[in-house]
PDB file of N, CA and C in Angstrom:
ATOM      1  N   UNK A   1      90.268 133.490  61.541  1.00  0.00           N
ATOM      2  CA  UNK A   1      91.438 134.072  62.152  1.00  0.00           C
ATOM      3  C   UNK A   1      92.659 133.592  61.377  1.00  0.00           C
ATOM      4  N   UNK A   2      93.298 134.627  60.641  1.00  0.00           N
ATOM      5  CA  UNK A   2      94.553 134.404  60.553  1.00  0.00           C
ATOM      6  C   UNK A   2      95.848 133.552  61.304  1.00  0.00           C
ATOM      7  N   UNK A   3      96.655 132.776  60.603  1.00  0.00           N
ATOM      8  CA  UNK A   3      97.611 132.372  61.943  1.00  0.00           C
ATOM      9  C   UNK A   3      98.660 133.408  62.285  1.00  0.00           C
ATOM     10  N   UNK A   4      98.948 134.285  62.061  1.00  0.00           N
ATOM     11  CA  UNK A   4      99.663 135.567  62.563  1.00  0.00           C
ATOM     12  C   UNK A   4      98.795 136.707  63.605  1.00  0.00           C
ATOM     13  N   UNK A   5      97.515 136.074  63.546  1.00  0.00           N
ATOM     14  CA  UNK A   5      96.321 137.064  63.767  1.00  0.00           C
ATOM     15  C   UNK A   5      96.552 136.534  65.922  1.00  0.00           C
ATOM     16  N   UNK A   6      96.083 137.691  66.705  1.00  0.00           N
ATOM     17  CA  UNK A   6      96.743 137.393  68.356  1.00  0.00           C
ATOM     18  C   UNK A   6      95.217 136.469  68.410  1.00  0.00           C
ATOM     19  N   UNK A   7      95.323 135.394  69.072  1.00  0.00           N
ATOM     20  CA  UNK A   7      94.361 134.753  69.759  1.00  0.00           C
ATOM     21  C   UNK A   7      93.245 135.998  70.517  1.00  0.00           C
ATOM     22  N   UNK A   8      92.419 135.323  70.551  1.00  0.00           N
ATOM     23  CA  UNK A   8      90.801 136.284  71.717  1.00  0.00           C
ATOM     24  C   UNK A   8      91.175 136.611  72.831  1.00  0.00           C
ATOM     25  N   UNK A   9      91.024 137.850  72.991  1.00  0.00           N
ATOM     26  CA  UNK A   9      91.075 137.565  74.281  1.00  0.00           C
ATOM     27  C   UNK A   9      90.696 137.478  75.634  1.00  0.00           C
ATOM     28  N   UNK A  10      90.252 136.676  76.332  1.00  0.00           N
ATOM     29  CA  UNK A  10      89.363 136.724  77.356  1.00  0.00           C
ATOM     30  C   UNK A  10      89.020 137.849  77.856  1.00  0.00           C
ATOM     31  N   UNK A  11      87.634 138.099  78.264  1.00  0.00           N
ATOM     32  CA  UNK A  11      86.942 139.174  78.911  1.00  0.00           C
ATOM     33  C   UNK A  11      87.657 139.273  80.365  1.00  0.00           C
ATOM     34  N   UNK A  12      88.292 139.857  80.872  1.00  0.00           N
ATOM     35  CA  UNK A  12      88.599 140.041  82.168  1.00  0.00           C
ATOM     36  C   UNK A  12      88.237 141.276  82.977  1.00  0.00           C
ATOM     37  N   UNK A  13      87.879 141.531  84.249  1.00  0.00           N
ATOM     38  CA  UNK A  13      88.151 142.892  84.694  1.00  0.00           C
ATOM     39  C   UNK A  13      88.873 143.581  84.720  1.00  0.00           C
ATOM     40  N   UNK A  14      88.619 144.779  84.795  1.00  0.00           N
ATOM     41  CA  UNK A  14      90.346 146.217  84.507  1.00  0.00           C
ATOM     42  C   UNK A  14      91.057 146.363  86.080  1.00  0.00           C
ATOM     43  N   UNK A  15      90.163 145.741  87.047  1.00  0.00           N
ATOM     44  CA  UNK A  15      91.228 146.629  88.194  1.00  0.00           C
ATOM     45  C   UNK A  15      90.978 145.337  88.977  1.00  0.00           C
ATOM     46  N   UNK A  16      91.828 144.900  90.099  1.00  0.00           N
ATOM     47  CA  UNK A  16      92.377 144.238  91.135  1.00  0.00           C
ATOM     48  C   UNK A  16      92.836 144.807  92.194  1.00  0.00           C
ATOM     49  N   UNK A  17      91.858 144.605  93.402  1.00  0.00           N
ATOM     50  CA  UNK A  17      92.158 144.722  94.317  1.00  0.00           C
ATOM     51  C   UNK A  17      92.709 143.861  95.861  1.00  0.00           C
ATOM     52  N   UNK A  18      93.632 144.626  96.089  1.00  0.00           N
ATOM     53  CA  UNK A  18      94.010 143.716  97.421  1.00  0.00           C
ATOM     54  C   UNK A  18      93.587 143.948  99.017  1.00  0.00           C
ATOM     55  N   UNK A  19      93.585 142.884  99.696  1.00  0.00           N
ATOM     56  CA  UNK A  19      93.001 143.876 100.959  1.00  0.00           C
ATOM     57  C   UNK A  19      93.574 142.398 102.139  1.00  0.00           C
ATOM     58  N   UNK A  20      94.695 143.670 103.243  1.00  0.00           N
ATOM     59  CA  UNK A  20      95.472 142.261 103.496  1.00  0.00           C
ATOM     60  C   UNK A  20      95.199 142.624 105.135  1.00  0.00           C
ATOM     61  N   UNK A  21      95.004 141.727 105.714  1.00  0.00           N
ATOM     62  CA  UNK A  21      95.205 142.392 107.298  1.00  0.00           C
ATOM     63  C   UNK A  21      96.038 140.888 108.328  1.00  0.00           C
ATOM     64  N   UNK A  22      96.727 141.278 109.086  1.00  0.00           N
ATOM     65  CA  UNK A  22      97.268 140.289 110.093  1.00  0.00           C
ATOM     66  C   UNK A  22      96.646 140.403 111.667  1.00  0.00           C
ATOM     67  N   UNK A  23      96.820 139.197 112.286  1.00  0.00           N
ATOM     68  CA  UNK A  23      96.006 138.378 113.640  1.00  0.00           C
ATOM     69  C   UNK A  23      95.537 137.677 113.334  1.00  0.00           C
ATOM     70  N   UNK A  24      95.083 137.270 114.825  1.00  0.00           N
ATOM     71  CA  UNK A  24      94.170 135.514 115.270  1.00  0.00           C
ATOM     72  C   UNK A  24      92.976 136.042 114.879  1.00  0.00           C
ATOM     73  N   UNK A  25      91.867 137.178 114.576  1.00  0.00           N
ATOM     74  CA  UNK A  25      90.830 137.031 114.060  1.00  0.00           C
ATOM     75  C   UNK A  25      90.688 137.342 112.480  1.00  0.00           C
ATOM     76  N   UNK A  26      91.859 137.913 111.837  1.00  0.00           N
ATOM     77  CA  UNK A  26      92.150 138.075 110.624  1.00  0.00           C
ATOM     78  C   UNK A  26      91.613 137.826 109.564  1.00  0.00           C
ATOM     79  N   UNK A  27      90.785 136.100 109.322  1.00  0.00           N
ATOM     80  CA  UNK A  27      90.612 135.405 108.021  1.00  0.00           C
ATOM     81  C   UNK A  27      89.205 135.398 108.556  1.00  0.00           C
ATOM     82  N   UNK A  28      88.059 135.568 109.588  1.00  0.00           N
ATOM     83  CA  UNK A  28      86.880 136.466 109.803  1.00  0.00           C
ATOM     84  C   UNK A  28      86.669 137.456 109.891  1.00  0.00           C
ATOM     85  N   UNK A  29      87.116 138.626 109.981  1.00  0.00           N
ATOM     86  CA  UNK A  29      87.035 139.770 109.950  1.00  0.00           C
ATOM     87  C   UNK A  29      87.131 140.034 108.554  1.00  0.00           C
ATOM     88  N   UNK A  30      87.682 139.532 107.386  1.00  0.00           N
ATOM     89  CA  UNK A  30      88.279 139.521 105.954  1.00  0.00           C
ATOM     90  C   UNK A  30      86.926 139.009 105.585  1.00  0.00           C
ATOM     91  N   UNK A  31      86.914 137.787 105.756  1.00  0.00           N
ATOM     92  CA  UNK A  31      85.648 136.889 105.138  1.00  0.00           C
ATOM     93  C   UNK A  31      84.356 138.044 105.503  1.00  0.00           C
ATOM     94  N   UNK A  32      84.038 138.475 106.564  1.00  0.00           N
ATOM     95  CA  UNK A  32      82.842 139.141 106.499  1.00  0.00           C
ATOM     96  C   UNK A  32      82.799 140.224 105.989  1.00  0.00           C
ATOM     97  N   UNK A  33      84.080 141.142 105.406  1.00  0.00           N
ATOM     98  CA  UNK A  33      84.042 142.364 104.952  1.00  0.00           C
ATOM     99  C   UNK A  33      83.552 142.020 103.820  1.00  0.00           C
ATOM    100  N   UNK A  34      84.529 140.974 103.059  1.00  0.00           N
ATOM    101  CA  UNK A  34      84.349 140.798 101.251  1.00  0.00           C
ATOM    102  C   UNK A  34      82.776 140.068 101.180  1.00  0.00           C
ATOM    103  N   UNK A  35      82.264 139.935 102.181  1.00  0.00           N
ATOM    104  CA  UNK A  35      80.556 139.353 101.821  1.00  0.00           C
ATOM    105  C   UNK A  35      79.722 140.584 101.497  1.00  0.00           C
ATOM    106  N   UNK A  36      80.580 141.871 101.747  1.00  0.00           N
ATOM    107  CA  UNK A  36      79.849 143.177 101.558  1.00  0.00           C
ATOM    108  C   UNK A  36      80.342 143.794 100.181  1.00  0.00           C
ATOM    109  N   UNK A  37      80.791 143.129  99.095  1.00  0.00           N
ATOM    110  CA  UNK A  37      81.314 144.011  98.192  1.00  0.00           C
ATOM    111  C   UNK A  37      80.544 143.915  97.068  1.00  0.00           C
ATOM    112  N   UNK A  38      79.520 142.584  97.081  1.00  0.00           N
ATOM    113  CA  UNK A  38      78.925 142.488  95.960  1.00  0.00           C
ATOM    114  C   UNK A  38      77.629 143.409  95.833  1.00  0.00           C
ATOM    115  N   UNK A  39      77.490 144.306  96.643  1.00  0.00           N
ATOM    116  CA  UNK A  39      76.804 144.987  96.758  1.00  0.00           C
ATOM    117  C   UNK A  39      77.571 146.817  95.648  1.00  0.00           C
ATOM    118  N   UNK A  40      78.209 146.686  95.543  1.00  0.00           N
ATOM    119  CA  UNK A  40      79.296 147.772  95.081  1.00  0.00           C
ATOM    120  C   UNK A  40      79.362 147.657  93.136  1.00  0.00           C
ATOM    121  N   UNK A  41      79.268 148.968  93.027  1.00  0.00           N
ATOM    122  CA  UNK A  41      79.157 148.950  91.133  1.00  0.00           C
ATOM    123  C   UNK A  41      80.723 148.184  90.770  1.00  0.00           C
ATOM    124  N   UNK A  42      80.915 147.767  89.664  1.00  0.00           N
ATOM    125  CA  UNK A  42      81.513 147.124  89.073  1.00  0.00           C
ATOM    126  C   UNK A  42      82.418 145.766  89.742  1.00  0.00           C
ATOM    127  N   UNK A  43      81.891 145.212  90.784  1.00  0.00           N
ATOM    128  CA  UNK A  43      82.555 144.101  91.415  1.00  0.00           C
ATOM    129  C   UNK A  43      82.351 143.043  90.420  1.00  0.00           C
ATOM    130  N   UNK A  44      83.008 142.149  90.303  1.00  0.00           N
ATOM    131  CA  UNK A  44      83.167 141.012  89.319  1.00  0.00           C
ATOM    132  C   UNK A  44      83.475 140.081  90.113  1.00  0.00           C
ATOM    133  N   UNK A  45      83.677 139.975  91.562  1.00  0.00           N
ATOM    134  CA  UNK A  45      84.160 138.508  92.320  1.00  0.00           C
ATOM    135  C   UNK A  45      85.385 138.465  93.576  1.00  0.00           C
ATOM    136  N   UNK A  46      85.371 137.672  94.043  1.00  0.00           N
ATOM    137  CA  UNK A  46      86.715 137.818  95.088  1.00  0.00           C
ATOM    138  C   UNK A  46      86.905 136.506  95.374  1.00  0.00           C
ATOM    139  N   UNK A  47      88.215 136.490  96.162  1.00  0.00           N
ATOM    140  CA  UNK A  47      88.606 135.317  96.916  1.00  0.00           C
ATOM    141  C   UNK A  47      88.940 135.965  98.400  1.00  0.00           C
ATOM    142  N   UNK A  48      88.686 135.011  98.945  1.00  0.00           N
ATOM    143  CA  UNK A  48      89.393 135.129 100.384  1.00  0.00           C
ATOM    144  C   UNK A  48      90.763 134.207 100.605  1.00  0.00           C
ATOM    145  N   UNK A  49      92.017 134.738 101.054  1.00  0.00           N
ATOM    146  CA  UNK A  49      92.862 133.640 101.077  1.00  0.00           C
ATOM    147  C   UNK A  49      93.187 133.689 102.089  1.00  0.00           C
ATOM    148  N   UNK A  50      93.867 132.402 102.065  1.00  0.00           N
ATOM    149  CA  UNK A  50      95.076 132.140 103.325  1.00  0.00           C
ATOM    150  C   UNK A  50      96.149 131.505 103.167  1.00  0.00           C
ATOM    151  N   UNK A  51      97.576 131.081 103.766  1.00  0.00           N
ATOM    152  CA  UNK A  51      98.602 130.200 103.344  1.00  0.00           C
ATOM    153  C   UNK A  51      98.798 129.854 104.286  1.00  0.00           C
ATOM    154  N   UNK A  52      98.958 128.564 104.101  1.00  0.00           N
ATOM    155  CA  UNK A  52      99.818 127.662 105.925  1.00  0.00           C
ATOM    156  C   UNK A  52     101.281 127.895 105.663  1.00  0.00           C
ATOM    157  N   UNK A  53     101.932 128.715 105.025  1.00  0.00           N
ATOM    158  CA  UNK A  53     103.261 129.485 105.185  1.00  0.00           C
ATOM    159  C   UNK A  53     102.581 130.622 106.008  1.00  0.00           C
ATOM    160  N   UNK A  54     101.840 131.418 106.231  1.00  0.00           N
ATOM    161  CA  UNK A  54     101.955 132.489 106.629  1.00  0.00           C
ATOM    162  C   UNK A  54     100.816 132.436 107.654  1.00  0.00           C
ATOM    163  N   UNK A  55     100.902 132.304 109.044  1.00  0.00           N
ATOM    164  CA  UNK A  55      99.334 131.797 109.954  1.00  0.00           C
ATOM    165  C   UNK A  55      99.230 133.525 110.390  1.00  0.00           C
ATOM    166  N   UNK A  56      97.915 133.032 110.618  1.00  0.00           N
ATOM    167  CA  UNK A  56      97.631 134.784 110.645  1.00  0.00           C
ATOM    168  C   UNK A  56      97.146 135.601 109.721  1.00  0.00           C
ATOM    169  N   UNK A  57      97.638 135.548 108.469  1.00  0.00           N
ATOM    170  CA  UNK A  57      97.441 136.306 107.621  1.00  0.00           C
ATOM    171  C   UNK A  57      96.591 136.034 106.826  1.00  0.00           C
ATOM    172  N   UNK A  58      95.271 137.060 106.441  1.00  0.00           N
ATOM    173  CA  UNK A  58      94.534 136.751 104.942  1.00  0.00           C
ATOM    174  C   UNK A  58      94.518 138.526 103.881  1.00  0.00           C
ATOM    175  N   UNK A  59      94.050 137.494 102.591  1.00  0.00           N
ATOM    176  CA  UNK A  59      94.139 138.331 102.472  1.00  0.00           C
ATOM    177  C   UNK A  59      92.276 137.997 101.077  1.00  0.00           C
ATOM    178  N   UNK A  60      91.919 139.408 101.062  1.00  0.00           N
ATOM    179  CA  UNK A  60      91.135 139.318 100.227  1.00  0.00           C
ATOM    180  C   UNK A  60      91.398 140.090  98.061  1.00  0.00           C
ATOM    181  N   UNK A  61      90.987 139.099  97.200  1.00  0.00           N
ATOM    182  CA  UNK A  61      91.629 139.459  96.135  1.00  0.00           C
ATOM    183  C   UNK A  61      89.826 139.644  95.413  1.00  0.00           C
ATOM    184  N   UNK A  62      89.289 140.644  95.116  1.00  0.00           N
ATOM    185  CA  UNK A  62      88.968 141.371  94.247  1.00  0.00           C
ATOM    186  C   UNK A  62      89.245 141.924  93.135  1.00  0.00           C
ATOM    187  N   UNK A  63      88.102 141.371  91.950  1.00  0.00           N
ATOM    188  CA  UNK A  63      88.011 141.837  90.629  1.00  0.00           C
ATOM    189  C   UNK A  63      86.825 142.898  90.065  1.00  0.00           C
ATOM    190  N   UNK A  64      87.533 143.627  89.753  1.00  0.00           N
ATOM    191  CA  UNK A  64      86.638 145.130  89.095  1.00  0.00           C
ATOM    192  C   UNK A  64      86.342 144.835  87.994  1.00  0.00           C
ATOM    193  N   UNK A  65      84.962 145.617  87.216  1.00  0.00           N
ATOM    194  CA  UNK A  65      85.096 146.126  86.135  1.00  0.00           C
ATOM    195  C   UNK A  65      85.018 147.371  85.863  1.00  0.00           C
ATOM    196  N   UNK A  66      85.267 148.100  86.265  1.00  0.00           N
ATOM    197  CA  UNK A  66      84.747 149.919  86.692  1.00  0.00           C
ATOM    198  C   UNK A  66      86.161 150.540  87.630  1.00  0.00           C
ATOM    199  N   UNK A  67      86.425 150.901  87.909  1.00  0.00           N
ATOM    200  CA  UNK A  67      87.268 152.020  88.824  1.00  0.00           C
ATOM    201  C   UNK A  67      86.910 151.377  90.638  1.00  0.00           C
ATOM    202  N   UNK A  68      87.722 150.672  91.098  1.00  0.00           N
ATOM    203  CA  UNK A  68      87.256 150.353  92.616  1.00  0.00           C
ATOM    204  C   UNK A  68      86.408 151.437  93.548  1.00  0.00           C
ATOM    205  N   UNK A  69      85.676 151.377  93.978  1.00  0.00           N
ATOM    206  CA  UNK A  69      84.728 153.051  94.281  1.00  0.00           C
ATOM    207  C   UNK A  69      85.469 152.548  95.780  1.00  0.00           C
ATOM    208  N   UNK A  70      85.162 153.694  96.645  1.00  0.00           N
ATOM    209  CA  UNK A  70      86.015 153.783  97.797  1.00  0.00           C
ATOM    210  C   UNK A  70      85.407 153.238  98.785  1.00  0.00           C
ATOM    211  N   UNK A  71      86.489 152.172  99.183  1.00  0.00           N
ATOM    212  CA  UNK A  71      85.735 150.793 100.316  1.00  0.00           C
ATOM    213  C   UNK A  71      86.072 151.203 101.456  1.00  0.00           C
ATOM    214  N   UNK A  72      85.235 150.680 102.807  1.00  0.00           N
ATOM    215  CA  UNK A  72      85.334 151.223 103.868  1.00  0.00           C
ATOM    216  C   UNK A  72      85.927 150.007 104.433  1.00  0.00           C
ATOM    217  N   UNK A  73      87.296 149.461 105.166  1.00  0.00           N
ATOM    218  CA  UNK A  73      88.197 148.455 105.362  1.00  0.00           C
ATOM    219  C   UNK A  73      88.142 148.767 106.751  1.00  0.00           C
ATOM    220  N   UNK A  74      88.227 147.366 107.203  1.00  0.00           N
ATOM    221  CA  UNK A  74      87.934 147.190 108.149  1.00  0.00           C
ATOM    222  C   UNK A  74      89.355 148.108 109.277  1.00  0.00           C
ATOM    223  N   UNK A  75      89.563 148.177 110.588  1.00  0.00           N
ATOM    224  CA  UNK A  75      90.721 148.575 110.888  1.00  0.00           C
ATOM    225  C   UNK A  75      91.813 147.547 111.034  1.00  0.00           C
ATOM    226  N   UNK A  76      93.238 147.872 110.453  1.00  0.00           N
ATOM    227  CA  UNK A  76      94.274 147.739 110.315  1.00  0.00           C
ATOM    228  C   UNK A  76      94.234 146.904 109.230  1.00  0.00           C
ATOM    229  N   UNK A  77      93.765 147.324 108.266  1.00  0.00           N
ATOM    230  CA  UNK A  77      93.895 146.374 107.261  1.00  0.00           C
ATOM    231  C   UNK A  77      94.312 147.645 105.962  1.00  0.00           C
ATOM    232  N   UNK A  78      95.450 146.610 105.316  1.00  0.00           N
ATOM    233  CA  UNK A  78      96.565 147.447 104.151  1.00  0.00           C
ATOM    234  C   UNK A  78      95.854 146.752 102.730  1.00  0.00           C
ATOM    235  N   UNK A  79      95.580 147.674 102.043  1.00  0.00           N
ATOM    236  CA  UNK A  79      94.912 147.896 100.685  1.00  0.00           C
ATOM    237  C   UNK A  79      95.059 148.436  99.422  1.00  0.00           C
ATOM    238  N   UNK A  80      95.318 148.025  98.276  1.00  0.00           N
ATOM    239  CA  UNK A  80      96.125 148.339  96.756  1.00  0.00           C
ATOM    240  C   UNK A  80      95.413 148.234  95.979  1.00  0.00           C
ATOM    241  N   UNK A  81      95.114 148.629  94.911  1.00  0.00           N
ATOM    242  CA  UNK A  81      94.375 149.083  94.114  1.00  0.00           C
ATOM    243  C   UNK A  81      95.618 148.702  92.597  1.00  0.00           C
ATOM    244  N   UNK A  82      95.085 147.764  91.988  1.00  0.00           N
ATOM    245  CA  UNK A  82      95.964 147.270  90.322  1.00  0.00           C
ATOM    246  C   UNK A  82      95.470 147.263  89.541  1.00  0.00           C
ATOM    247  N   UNK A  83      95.884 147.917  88.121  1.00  0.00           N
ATOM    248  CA  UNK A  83      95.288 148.086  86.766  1.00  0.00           C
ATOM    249  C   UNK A  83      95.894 147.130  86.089  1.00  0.00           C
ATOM    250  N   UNK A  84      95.147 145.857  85.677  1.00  0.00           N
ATOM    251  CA  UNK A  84      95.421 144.561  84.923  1.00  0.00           C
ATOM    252  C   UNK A  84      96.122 145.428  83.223  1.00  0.00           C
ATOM    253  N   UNK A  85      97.417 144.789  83.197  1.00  0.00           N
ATOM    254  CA  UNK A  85      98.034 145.219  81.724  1.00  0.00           C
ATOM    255  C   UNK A  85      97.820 144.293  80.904  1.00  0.00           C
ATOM    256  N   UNK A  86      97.463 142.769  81.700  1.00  0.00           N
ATOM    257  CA  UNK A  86      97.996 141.842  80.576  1.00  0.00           C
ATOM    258  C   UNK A  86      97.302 140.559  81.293  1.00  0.00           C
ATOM    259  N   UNK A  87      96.218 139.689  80.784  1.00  0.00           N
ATOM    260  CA  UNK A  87      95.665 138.579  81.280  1.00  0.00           C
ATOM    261  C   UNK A  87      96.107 137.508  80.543  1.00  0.00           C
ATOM    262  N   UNK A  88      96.627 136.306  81.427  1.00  0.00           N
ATOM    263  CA  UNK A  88      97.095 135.223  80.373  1.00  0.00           C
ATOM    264  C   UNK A  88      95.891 134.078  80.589  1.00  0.00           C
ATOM    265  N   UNK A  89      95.190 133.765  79.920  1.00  0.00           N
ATOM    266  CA  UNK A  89      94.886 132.107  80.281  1.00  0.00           C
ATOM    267  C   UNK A  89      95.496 131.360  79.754  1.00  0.00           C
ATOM    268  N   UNK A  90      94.787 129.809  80.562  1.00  0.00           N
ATOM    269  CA  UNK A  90      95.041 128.515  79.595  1.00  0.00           C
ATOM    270  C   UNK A  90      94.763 128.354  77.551  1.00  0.00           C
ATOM    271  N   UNK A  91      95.834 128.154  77.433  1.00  0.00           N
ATOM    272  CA  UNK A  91      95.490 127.555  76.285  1.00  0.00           C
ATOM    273  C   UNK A  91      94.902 126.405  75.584  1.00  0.00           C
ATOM    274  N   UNK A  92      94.284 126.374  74.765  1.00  0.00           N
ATOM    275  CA  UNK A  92      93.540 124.898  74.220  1.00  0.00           C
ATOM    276  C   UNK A  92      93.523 123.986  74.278  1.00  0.00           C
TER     277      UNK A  92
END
């Protein structure tokens, strides 16, 4: 590699998904949906989150490699669909 030449760049997935819902049963109802995704073409992984800034709220973060195929979400739960432009990692 040249030193003008762009560093490698990590393999990442193309799409990111979000999947957010609020209430007191919120961060189970989340957790048991995203136990159903690895079942789905191009899933690459998820997190389940939460913040003790925000009680109540989770949210689930999904990585694609394929086009998100159309998920069946639980009710009242708000959902986005992101096309990764630009992945940074750690450096050396």
């Amino acid at each position: 590699m040249t030193p003008d030449a762009d560093p490698p760049r990590a393999a990442t997935p193309d799409f990111v998904h979000y999947a957010e819902l609020k209430g007191e049963d919120a961060l189970a109802r989340l957790d048991a949906w995203a136990a159903t995704l690895s079942a789905q073409p191009g899933f690459a992984g998820a997190e389940v989150l939460t913040s003790p800034a925000q009680p109540g709220l989770a949210l689930v973060a999904s990585r694609w490699t394929a086009p998100v195929p159309p998920l069946a979400l639980p009710d009242g739960v708000k959902a986005w669909v992101f096309v990764v432009q630009t992945s940074v990692t750690p450096s050396a």
